[in-house]
PDB file of N, CA and C in Angstrom:
ATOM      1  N   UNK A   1     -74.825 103.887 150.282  1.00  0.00           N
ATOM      2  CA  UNK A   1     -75.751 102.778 150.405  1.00  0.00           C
ATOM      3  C   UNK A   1     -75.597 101.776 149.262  1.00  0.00           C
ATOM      4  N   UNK A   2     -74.970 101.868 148.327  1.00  0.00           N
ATOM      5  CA  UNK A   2     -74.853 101.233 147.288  1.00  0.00           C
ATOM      6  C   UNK A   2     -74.027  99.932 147.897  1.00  0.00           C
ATOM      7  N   UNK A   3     -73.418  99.711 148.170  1.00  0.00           N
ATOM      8  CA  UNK A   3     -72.714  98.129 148.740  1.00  0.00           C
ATOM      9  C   UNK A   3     -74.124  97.582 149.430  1.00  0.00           C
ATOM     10  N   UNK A   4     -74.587  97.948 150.601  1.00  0.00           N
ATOM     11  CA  UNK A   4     -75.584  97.870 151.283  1.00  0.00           C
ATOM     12  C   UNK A   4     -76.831  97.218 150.410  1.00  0.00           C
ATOM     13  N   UNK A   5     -77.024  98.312 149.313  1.00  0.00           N
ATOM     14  CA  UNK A   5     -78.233  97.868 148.224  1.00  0.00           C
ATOM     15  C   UNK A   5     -77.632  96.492 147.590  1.00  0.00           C
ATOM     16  N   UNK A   6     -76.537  96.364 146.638  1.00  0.00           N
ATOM     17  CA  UNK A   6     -76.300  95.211 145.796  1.00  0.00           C
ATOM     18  C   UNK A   6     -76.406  94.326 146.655  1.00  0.00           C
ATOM     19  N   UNK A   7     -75.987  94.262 148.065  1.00  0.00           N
ATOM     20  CA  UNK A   7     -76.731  92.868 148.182  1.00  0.00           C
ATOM     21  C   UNK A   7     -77.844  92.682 148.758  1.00  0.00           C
ATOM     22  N   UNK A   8     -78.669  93.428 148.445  1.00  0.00           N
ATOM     23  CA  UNK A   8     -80.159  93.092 148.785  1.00  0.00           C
ATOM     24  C   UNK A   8     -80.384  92.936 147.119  1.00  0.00           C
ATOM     25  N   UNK A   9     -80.251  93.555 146.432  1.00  0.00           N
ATOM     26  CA  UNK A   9     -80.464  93.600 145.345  1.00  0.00           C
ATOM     27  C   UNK A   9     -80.125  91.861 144.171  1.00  0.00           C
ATOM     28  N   UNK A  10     -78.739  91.810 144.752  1.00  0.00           N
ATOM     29  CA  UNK A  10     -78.437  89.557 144.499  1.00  0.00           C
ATOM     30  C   UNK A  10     -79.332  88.968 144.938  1.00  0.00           C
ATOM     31  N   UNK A  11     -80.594  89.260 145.720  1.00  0.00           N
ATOM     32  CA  UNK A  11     -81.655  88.670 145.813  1.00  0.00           C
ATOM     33  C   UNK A  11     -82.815  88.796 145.535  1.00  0.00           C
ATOM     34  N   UNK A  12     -82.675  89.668 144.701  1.00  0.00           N
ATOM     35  CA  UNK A  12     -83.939  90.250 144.276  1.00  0.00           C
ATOM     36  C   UNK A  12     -84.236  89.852 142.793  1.00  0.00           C
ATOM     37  N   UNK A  13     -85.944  90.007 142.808  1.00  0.00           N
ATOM     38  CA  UNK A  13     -86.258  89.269 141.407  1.00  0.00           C
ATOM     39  C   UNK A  13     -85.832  90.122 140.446  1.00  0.00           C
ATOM     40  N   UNK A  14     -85.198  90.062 138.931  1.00  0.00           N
ATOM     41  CA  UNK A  14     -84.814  90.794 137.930  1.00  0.00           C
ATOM     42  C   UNK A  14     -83.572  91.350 138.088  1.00  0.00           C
ATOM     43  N   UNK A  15     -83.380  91.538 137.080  1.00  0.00           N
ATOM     44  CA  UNK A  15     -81.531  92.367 136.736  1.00  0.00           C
ATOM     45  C   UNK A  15     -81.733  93.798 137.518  1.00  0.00           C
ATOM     46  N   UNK A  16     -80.631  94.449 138.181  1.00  0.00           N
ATOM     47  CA  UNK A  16     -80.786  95.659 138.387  1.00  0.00           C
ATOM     48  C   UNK A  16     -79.012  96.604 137.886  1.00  0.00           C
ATOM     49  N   UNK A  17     -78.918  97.696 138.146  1.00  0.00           N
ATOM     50  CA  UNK A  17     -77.763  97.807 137.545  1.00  0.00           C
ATOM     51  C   UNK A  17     -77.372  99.527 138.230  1.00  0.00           C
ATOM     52  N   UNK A  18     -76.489  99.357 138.872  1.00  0.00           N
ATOM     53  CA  UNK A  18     -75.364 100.202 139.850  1.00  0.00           C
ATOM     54  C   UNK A  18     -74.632 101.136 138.992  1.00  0.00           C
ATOM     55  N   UNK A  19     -74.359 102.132 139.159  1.00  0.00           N
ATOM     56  CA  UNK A  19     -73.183 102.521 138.454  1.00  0.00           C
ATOM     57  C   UNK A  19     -72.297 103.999 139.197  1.00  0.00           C
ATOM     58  N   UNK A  20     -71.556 103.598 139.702  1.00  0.00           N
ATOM     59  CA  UNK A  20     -70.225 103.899 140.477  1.00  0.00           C
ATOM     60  C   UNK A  20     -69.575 105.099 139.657  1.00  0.00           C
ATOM     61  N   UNK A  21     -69.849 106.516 140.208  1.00  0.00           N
ATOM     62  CA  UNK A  21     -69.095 107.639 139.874  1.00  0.00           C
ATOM     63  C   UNK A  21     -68.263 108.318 140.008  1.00  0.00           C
ATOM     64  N   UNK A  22     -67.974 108.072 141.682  1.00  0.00           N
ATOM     65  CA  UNK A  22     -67.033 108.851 142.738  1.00  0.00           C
ATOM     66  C   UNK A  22     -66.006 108.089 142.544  1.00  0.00           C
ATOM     67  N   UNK A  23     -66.103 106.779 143.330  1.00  0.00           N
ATOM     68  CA  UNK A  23     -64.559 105.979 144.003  1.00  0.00           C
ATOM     69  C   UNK A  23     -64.625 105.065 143.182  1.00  0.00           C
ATOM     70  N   UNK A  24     -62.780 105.048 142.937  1.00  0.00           N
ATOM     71  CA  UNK A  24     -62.473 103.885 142.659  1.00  0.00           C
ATOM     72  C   UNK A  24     -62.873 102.586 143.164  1.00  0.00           C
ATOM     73  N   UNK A  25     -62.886 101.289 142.585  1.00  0.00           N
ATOM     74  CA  UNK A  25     -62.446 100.230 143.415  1.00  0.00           C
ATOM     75  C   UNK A  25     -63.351 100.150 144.609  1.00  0.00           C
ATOM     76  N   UNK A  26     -64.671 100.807 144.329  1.00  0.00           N
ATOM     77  CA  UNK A  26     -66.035 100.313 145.354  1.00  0.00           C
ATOM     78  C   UNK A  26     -66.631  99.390 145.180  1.00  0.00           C
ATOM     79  N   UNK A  27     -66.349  98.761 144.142  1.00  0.00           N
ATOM     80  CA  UNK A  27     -67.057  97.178 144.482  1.00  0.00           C
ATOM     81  C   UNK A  27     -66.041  95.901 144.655  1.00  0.00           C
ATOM     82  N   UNK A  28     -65.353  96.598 145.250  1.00  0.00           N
ATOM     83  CA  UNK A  28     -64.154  95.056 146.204  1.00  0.00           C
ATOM     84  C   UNK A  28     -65.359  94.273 147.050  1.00  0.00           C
ATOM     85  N   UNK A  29     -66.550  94.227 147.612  1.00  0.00           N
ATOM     86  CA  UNK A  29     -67.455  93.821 148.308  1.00  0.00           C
ATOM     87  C   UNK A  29     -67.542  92.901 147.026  1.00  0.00           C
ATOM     88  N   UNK A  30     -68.368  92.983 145.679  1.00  0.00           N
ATOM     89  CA  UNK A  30     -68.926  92.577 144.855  1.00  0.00           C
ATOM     90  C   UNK A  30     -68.028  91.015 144.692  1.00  0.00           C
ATOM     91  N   UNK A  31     -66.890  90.849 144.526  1.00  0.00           N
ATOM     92  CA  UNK A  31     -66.040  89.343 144.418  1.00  0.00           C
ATOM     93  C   UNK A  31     -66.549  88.650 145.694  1.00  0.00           C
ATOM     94  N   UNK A  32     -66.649  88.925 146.921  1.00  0.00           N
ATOM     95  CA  UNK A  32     -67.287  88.358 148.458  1.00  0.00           C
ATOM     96  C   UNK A  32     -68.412  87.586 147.681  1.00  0.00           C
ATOM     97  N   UNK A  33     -69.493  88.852 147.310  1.00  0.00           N
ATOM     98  CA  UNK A  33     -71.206  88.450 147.290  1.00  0.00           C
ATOM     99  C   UNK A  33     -70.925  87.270 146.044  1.00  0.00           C
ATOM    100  N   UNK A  34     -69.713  87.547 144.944  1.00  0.00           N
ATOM    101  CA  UNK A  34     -69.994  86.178 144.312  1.00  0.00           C
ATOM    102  C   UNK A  34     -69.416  84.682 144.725  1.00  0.00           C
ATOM    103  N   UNK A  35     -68.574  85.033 145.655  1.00  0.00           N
ATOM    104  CA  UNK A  35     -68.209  83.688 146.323  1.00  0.00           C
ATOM    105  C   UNK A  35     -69.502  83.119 146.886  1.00  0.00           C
ATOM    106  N   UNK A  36     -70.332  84.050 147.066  1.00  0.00           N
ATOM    107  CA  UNK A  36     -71.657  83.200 147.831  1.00  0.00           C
ATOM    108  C   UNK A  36     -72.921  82.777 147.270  1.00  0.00           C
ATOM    109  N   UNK A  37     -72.621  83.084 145.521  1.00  0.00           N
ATOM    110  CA  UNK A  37     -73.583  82.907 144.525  1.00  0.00           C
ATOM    111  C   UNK A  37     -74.208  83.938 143.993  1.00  0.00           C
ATOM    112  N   UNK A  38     -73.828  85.337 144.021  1.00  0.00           N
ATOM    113  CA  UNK A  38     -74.125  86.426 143.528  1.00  0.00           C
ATOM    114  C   UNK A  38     -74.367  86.663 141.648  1.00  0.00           C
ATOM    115  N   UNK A  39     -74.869  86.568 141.147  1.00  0.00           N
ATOM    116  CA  UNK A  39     -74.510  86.943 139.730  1.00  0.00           C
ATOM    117  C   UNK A  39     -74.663  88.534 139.709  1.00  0.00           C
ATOM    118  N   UNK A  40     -73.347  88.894 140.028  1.00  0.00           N
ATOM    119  CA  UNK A  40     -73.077  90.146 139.109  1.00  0.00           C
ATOM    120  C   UNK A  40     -71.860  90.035 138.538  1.00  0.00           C
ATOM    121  N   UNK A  41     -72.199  91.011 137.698  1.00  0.00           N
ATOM    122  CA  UNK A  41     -70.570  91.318 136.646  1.00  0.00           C
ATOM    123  C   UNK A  41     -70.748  92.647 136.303  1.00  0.00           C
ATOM    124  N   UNK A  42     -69.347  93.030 136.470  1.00  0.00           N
ATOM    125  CA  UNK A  42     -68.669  94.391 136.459  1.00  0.00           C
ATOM    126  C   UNK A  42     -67.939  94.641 134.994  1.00  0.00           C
ATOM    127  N   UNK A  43     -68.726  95.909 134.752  1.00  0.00           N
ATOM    128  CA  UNK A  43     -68.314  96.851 133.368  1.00  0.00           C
ATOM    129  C   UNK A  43     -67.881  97.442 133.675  1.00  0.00           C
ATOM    130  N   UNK A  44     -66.654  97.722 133.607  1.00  0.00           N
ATOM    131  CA  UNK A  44     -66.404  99.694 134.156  1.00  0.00           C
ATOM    132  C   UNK A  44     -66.847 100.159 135.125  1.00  0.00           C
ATOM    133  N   UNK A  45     -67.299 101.207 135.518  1.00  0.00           N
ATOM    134  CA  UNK A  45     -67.754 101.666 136.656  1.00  0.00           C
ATOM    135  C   UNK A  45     -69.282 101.057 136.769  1.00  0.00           C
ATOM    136  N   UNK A  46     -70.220 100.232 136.099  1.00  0.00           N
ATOM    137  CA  UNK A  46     -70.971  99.741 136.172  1.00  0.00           C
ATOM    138  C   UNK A  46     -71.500  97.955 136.912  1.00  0.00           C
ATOM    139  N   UNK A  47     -71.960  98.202 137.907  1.00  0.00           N
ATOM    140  CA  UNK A  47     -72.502  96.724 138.415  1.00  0.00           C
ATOM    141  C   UNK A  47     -73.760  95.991 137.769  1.00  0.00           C
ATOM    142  N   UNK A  48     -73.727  94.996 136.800  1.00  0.00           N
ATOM    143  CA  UNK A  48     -75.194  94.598 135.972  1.00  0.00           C
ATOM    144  C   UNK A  48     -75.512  93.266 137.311  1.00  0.00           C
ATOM    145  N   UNK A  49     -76.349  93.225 138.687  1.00  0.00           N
ATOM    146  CA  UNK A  49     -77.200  92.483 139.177  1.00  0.00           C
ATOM    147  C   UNK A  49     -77.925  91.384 139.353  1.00  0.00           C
ATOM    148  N   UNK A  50     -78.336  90.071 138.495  1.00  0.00           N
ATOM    149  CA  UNK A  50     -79.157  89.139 137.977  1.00  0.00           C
ATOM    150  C   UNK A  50     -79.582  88.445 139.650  1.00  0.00           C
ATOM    151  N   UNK A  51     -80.485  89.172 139.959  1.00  0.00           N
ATOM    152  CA  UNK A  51     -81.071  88.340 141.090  1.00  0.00           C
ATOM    153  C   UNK A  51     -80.949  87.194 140.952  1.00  0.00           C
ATOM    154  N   UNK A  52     -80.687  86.236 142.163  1.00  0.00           N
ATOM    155  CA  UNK A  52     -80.804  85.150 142.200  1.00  0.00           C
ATOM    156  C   UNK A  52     -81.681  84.296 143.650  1.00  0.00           C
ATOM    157  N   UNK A  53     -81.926  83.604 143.440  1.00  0.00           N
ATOM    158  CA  UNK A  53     -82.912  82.783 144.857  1.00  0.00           C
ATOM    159  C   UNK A  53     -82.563  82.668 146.145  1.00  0.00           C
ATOM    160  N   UNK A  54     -80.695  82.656 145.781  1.00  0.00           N
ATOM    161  CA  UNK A  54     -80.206  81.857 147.100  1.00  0.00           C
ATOM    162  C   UNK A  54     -78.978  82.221 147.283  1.00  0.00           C
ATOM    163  N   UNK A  55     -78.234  82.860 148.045  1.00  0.00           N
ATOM    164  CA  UNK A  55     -77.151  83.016 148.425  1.00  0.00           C
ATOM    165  C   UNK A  55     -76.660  82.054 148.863  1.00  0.00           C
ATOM    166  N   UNK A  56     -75.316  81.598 149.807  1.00  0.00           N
ATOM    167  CA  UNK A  56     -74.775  80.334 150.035  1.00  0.00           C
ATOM    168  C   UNK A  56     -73.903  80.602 151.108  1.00  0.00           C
ATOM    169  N   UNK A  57     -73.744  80.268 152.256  1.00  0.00           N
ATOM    170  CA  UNK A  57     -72.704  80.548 153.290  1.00  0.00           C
ATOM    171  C   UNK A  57     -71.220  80.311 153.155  1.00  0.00           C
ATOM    172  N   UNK A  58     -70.171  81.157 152.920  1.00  0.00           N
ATOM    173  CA  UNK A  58     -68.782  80.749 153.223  1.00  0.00           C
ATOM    174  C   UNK A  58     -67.910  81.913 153.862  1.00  0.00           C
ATOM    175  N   UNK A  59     -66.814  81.704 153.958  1.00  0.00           N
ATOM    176  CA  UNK A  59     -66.065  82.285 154.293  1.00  0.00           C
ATOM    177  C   UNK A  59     -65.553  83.469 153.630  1.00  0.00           C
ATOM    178  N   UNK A  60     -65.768  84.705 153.645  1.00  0.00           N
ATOM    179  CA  UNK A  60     -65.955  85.837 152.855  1.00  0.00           C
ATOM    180  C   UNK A  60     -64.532  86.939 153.900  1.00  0.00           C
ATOM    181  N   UNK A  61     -64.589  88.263 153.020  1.00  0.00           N
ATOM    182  CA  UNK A  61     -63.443  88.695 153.483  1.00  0.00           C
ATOM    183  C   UNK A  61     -64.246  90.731 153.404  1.00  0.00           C
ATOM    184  N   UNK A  62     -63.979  91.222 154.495  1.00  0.00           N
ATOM    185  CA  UNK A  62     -64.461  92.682 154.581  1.00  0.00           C
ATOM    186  C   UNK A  62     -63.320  93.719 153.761  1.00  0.00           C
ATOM    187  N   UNK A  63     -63.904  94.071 153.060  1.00  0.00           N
ATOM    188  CA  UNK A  63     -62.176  94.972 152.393  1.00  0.00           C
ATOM    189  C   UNK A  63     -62.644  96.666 152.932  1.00  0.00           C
ATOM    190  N   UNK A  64     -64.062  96.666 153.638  1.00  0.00           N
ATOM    191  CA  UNK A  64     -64.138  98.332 153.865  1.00  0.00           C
ATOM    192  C   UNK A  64     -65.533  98.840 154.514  1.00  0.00           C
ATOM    193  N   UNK A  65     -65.854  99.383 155.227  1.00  0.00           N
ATOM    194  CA  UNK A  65     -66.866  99.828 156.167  1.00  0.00           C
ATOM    195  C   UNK A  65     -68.202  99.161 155.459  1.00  0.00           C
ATOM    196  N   UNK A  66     -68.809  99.759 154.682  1.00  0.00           N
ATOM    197  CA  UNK A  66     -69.891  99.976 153.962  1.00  0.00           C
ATOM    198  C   UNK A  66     -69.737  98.193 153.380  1.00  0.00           C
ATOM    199  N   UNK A  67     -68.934  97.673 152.676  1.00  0.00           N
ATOM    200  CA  UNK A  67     -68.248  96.768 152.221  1.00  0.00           C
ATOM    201  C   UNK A  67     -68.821  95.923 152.981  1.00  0.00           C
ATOM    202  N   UNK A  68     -68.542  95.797 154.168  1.00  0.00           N
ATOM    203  CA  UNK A  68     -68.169  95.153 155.349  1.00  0.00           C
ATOM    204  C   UNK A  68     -69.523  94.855 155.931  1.00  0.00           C
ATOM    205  N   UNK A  69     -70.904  95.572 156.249  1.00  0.00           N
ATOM    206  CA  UNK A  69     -71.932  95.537 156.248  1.00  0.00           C
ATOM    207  C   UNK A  69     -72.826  95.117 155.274  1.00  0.00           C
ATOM    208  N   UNK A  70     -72.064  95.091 154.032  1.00  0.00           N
ATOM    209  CA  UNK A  70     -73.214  94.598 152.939  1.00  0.00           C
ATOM    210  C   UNK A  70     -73.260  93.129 153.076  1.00  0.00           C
ATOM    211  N   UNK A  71     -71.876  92.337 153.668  1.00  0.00           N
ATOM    212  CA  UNK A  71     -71.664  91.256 153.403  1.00  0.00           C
ATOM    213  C   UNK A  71     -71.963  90.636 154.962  1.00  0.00           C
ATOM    214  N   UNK A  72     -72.304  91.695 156.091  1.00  0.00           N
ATOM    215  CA  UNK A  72     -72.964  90.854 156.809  1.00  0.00           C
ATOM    216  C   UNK A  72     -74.595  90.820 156.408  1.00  0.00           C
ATOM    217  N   UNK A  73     -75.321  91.401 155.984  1.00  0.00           N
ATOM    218  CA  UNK A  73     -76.110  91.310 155.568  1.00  0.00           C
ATOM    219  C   UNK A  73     -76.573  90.029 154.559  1.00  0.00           C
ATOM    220  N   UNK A  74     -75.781  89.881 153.586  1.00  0.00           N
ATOM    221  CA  UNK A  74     -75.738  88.387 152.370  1.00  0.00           C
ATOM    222  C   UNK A  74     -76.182  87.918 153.658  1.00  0.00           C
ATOM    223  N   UNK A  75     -74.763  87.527 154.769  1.00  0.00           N
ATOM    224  CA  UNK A  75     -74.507  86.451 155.464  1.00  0.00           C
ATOM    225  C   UNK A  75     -75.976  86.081 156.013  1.00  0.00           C
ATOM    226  N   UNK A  76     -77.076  86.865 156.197  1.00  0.00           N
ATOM    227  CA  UNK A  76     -78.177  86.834 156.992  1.00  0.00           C
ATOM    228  C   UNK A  76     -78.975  86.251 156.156  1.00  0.00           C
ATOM    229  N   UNK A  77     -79.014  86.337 155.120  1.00  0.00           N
ATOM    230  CA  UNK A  77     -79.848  85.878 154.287  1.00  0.00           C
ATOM    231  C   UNK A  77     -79.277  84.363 153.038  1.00  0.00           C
ATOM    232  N   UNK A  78     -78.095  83.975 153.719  1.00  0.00           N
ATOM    233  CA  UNK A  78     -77.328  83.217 153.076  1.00  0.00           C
ATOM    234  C   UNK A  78     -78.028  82.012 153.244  1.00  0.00           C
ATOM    235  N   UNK A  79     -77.808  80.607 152.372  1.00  0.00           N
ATOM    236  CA  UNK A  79     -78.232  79.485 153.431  1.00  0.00           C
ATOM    237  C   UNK A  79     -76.724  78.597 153.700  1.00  0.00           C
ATOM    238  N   UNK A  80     -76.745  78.167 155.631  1.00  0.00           N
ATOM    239  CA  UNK A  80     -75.524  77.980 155.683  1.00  0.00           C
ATOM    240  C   UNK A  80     -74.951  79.023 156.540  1.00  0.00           C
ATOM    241  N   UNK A  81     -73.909  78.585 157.055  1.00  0.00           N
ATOM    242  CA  UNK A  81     -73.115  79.396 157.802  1.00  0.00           C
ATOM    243  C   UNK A  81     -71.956  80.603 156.977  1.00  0.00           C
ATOM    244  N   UNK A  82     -72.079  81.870 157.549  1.00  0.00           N
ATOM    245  CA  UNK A  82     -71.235  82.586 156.701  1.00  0.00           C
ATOM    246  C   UNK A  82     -70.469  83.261 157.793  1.00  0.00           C
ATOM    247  N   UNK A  83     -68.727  83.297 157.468  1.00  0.00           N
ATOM    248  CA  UNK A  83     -68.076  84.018 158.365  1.00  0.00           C
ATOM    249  C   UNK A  83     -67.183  85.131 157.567  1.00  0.00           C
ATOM    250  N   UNK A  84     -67.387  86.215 158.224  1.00  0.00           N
ATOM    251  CA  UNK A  84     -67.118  87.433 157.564  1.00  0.00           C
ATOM    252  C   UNK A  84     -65.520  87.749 158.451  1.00  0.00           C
ATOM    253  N   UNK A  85     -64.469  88.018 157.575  1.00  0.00           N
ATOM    254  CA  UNK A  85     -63.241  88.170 158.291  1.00  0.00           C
ATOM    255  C   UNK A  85     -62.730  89.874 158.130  1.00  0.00           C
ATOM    256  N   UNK A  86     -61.886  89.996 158.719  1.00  0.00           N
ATOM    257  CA  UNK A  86     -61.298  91.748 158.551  1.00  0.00           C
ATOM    258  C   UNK A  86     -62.704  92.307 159.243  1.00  0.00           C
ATOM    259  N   UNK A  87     -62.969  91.914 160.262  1.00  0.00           N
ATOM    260  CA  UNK A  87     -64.380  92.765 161.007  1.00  0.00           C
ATOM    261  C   UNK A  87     -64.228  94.082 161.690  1.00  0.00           C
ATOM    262  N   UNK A  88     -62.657  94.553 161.371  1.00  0.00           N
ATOM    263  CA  UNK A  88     -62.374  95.795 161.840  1.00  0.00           C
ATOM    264  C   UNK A  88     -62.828  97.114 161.249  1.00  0.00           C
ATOM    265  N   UNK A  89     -62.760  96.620 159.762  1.00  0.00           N
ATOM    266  CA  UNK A  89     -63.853  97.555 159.426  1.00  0.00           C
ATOM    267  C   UNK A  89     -64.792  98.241 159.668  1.00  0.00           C
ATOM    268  N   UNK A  90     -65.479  96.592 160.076  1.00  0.00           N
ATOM    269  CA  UNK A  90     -66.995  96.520 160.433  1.00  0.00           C
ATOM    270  C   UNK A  90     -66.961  97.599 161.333  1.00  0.00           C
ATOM    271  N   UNK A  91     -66.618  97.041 162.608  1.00  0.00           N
ATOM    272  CA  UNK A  91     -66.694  98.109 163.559  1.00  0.00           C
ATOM    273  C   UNK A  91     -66.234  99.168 163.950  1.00  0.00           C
ATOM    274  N   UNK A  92     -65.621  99.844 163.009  1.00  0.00           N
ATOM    275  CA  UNK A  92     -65.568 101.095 162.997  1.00  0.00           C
ATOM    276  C   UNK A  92     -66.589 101.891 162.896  1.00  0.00           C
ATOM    277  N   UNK A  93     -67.257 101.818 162.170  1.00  0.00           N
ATOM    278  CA  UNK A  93     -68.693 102.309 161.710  1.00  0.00           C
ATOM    279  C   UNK A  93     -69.755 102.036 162.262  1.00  0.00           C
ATOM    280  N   UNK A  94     -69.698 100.824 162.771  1.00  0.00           N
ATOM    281  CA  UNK A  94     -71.120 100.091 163.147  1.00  0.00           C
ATOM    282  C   UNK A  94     -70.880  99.572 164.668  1.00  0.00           C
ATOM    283  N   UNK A  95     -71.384 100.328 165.545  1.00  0.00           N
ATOM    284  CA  UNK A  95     -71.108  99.720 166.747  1.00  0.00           C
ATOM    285  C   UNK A  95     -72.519  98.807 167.352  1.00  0.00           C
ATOM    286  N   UNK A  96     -71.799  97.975 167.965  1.00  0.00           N
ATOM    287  CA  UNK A  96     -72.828  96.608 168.313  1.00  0.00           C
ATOM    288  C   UNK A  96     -73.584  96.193 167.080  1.00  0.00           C
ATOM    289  N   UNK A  97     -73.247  96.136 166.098  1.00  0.00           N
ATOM    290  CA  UNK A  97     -73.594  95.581 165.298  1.00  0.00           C
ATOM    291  C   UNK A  97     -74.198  94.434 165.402  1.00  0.00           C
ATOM    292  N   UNK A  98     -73.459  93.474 165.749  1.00  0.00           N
ATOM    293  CA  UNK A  98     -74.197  91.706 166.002  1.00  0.00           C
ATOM    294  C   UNK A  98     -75.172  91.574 166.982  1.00  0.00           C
ATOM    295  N   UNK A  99     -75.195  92.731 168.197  1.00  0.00           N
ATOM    296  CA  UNK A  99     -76.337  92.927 169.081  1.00  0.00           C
ATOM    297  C   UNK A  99     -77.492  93.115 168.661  1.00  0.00           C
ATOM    298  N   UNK A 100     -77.172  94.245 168.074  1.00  0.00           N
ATOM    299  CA  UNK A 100     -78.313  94.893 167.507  1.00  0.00           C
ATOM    300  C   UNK A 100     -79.460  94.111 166.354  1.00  0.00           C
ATOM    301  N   UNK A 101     -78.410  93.357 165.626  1.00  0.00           N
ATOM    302  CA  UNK A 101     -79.041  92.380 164.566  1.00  0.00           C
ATOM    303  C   UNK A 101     -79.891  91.270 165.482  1.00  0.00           C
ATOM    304  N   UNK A 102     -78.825  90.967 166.669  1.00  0.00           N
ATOM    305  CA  UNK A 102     -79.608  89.671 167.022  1.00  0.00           C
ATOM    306  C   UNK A 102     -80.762  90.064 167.889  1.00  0.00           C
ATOM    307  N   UNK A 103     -80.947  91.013 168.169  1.00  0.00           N
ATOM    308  CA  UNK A 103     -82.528  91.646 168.851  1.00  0.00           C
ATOM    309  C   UNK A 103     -83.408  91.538 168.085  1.00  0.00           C
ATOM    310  N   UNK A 104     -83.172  91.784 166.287  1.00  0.00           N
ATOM    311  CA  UNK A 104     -84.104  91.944 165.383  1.00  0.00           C
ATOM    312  C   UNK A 104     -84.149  89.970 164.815  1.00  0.00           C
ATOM    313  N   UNK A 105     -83.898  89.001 165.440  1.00  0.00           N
ATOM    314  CA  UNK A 105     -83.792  88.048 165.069  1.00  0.00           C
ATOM    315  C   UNK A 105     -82.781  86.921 164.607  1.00  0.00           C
ATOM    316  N   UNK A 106     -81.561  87.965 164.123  1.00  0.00           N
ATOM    317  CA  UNK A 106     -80.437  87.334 163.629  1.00  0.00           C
ATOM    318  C   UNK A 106     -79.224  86.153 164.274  1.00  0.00           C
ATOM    319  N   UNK A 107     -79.293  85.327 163.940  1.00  0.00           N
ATOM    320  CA  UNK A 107     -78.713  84.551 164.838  1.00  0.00           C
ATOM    321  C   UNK A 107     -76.750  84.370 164.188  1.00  0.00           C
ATOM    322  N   UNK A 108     -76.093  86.221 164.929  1.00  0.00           N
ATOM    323  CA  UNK A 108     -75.023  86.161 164.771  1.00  0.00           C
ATOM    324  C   UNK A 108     -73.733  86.097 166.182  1.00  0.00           C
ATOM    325  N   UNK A 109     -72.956  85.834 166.041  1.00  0.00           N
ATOM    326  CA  UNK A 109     -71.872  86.222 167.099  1.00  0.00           C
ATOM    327  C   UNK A 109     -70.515  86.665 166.093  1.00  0.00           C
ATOM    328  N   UNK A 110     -69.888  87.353 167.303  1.00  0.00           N
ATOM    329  CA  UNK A 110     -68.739  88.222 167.164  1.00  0.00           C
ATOM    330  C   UNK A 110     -67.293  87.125 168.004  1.00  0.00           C
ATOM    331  N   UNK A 111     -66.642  86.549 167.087  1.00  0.00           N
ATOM    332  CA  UNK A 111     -65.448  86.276 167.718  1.00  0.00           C
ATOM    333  C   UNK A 111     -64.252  86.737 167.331  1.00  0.00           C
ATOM    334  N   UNK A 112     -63.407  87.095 168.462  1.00  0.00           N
ATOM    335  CA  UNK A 112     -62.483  88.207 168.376  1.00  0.00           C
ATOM    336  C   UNK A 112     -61.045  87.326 168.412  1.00  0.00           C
ATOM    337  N   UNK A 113     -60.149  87.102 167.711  1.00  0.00           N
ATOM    338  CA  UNK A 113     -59.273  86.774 167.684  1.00  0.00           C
ATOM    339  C   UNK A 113     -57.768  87.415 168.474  1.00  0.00           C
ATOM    340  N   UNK A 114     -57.293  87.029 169.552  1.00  0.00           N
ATOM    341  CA  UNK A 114     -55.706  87.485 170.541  1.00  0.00           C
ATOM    342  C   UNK A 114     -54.936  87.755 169.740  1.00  0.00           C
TER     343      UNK A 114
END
């Protein structure tokens, strides 16, 4: 849940702070959430948080399941359009994903590239 949390957490009031024991190279998500205005920065196995007000819509990139869901998530709460690429990830893990969101309100679609 930790990808999942930091970006709920880039929006949240006050610093919060992650710290990564198991896997390498689990916050490849974390460079995405700052393309979209995220303030975090990475120590070592540590993520330091600085909530911020506003995320920002762009063109972002999925590097991994969990990954891949945190950053549709930003996207929901972004302002602006956000398109999330490598969605194969996504759906590995998460089936109907964009359905399911858009029942709860979300105004996403799924386009699939030939």
């Amino acid at each position: 849940m930790q990808a999942i949390l930091s970006s709920c957490l880039s929006v949240a009031t006050g610093t919060s702070v992650i710290v990564e024991n198991i896997f390498e190279n689990r916050y490849k998500h974390i460079v995405e959430l700052q393309k979209m205005g995220a303030k975090i920065n990475i120590e070592g196995k540590t993520a330091v948080i600085k909530g911020t007000r506003k995320l920002y819509g762009t063109i972002i990139k999925s590097t991994d399941l969990r990954g891949g869901a945190a950053l549709v998530l930003a996207g929901l709460v972004a302002k602006g359009t956000t398109k999330v690429e490598n969605i194969e990830y996504i759906l590995r893990g998460y089936e109907s994903l964009d359905e399911k969101l858009n029942k709860l309100g979300a105004k996403i679609y799924m386009v699939k590239n030939d």
